[in-house]
C-alpha atoms as a PDB file:
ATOM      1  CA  UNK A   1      15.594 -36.718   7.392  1.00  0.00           C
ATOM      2  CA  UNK A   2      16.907 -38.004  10.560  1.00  0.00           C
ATOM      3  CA  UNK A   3      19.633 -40.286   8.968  1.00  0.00           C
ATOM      4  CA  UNK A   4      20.623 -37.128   6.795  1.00  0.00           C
ATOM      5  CA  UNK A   5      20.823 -35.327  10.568  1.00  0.00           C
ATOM      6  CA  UNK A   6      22.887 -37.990  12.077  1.00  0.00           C
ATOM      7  CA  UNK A   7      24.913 -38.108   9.403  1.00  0.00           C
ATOM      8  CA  UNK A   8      25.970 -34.461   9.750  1.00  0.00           C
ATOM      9  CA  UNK A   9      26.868 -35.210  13.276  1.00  0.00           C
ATOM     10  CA  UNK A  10      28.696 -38.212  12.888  1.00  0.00           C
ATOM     11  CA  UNK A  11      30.652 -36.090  10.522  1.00  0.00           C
ATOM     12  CA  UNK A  12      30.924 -32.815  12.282  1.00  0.00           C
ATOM     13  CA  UNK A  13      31.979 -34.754  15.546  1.00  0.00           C
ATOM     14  CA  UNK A  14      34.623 -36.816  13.090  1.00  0.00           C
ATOM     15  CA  UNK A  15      36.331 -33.465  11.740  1.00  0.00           C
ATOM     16  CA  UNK A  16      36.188 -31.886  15.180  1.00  0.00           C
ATOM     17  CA  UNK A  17      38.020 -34.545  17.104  1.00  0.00           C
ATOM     18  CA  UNK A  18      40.484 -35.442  13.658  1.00  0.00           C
ATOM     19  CA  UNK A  19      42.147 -32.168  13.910  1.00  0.00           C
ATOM     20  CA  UNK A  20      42.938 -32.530  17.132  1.00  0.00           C
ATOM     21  CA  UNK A  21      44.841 -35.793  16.234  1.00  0.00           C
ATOM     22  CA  UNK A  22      46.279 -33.953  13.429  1.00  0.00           C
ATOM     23  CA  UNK A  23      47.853 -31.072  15.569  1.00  0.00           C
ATOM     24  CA  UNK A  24      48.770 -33.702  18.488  1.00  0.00           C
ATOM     25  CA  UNK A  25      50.943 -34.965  15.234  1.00  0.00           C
ATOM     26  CA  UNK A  26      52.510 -31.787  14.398  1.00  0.00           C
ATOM     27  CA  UNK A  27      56.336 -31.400  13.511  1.00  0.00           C
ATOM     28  CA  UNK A  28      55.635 -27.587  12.953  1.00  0.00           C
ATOM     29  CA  UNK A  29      58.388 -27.348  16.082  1.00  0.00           C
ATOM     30  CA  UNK A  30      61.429 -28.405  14.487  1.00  0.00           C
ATOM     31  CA  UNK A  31      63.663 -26.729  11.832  1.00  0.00           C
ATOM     32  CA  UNK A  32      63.580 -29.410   9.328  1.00  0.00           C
ATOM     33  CA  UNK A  33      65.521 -27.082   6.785  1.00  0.00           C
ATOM     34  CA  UNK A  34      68.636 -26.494   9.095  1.00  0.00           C
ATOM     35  CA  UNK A  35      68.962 -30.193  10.636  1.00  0.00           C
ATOM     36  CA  UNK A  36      72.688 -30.269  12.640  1.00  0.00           C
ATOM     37  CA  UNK A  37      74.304 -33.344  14.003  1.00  0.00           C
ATOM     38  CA  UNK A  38      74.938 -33.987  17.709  1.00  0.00           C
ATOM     39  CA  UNK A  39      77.626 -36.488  19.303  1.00  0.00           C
ATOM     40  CA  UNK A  40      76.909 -37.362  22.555  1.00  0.00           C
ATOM     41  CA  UNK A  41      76.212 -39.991  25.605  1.00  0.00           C
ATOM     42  CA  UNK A  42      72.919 -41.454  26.069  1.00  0.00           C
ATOM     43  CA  UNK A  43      71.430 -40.448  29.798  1.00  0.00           C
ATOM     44  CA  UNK A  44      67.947 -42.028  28.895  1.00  0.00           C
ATOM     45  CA  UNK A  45      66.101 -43.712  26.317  1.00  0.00           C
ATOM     46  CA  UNK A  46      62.371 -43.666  26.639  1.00  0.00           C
ATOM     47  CA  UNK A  47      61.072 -46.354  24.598  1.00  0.00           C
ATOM     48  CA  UNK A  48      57.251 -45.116  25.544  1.00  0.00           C
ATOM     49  CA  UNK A  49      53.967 -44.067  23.148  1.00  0.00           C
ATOM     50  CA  UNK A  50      53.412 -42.250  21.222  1.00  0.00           C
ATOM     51  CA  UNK A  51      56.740 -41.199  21.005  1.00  0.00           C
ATOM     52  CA  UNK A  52      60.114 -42.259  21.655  1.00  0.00           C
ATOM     53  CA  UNK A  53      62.375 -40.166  23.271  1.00  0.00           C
ATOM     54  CA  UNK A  54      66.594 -39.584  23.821  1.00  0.00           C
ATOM     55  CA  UNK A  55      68.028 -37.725  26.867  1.00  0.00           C
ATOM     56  CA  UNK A  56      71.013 -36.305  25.099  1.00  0.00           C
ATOM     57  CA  UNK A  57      74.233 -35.640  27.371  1.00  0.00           C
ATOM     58  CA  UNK A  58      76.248 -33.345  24.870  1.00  0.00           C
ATOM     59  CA  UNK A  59      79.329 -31.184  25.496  1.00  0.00           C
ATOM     60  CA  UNK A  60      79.139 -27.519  24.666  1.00  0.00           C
ATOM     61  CA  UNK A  61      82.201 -25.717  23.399  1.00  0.00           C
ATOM     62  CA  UNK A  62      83.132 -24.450  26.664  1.00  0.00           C
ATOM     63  CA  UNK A  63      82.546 -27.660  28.092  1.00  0.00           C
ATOM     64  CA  UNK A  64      79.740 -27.587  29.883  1.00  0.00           C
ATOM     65  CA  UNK A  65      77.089 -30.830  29.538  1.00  0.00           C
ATOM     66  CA  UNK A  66      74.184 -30.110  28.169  1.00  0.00           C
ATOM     67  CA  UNK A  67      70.888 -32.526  27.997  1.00  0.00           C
ATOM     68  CA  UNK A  68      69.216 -32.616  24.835  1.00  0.00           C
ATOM     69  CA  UNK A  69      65.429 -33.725  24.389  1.00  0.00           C
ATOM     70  CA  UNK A  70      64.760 -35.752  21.241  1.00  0.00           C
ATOM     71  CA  UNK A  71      61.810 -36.664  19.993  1.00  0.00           C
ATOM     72  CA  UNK A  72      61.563 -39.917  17.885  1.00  0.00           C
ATOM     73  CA  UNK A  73      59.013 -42.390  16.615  1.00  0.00           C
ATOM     74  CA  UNK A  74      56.961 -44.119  18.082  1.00  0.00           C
ATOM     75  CA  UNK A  75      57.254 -47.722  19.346  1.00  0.00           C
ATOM     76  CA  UNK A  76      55.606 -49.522  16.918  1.00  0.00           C
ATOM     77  CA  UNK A  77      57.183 -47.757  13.789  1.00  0.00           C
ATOM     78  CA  UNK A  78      60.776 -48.296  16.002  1.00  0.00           C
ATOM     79  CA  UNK A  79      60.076 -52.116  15.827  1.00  0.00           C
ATOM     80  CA  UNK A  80      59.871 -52.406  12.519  1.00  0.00           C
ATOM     81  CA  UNK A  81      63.391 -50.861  11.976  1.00  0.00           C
ATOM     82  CA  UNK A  82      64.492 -53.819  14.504  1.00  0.00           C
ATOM     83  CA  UNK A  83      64.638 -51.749  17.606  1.00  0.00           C
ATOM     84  CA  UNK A  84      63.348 -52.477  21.162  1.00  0.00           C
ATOM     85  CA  UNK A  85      63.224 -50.890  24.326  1.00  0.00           C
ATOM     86  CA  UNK A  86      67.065 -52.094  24.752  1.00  0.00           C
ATOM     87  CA  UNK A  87      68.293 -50.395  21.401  1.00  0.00           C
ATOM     88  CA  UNK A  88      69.770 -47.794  23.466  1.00  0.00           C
ATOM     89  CA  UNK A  89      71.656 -48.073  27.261  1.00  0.00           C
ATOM     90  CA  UNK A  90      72.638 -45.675  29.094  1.00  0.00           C
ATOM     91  CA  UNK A  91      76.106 -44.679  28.529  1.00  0.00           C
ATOM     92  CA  UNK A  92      76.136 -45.450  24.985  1.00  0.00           C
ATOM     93  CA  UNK A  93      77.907 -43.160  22.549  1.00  0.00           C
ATOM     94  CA  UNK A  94      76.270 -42.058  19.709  1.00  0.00           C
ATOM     95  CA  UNK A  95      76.073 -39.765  16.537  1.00  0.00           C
ATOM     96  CA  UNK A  96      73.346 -38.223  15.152  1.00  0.00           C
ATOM     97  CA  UNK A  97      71.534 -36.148  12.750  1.00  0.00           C
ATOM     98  CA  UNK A  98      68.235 -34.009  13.953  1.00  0.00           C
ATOM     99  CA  UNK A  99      65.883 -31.505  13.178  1.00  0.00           C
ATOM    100  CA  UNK A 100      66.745 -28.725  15.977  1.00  0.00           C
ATOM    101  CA  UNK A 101      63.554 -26.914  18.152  1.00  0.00           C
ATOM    102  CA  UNK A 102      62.837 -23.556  16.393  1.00  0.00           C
ATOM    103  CA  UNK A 103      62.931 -21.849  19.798  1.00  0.00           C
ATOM    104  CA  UNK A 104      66.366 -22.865  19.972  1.00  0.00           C
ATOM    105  CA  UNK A 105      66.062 -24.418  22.850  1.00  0.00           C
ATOM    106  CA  UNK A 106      68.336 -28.160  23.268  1.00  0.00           C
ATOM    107  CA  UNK A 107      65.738 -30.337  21.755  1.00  0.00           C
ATOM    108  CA  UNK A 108      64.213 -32.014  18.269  1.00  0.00           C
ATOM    109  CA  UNK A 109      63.453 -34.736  16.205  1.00  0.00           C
ATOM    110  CA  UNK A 110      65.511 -37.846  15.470  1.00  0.00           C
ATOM    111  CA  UNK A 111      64.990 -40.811  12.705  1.00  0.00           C
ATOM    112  CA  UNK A 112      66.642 -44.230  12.861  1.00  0.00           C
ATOM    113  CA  UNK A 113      68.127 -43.537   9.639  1.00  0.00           C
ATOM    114  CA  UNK A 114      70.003 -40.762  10.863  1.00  0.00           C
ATOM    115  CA  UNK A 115      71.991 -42.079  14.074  1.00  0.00           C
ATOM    116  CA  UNK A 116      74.493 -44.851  14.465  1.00  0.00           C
ATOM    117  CA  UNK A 117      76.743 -45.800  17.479  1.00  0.00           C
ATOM    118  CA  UNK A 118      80.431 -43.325  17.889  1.00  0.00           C
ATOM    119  CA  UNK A 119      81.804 -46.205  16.480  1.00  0.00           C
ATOM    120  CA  UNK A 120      80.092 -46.199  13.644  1.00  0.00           C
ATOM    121  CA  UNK A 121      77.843 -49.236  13.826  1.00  0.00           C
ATOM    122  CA  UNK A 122      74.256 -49.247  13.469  1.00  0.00           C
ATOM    123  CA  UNK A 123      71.796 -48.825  16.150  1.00  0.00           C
ATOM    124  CA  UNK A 124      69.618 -52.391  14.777  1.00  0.00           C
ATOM    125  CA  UNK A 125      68.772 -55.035  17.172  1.00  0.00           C
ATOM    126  CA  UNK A 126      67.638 -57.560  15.015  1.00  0.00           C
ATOM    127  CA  UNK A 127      65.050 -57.927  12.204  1.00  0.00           C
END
């Protein structure tokens, strides 16, 4: 009886604190469906768990600068695509494809297959 009761613990406790990792995981944020591509210079690459991130500096229609926030993988999935902390410098140029913040706000989600240099290279460091 008591191994049935610790049992129900050990798996009450398990669902309780899963969930949490779960939401922590959410991309509920971004539009997925409407993704739109940016061009712009790099102002910071944060190369940190448990996700990566790109400070955007991209030029509005009027001209204005505006800083995007993008969210990307994390570290150790980034490595396996070849990059490292050094992928991105600031100042570099580049072109990309994300899934926008619903709010609308100057933020979302980024995927190494969907940016590459102004140029047109690849962002891969080495594999």
């Amino acid at each position: 009886m008591r191994r049935q009761l610790l049992a129900v613990l050990v798996s009450a406790a398990f669902m309780v604190t899963s969930g949490v990792t779960v939401a922590h995981h959410s991309f509920a944020m971004f539009d997925k469906e409407n993704p739109i591509d940016l061009e712009g210079i790099v102002q910071e690459f944060k190369y940190v768990s448990p996700h990566s991130f790109i400070l955007l500096r991209v030029k509005d229609q009027d001209g204005a600068t505006t800083v995007w926030n993008l969210e990307g993988g994390a570290p150790s999935i980034l490595a396996r695509d070849g990059w490292t902390s050094t992928a991105l410098k600031p100042g570099d140029q580049i072109i990309l494809r994300i899934a926008p913040l619903q709010s609308g706000a100057p933020g979302g989600s980024w995927s190494v297959d969907k940016i590459k240099f102004k140029d047109g290279q690849p962002i891969v460091v080495g594999h």
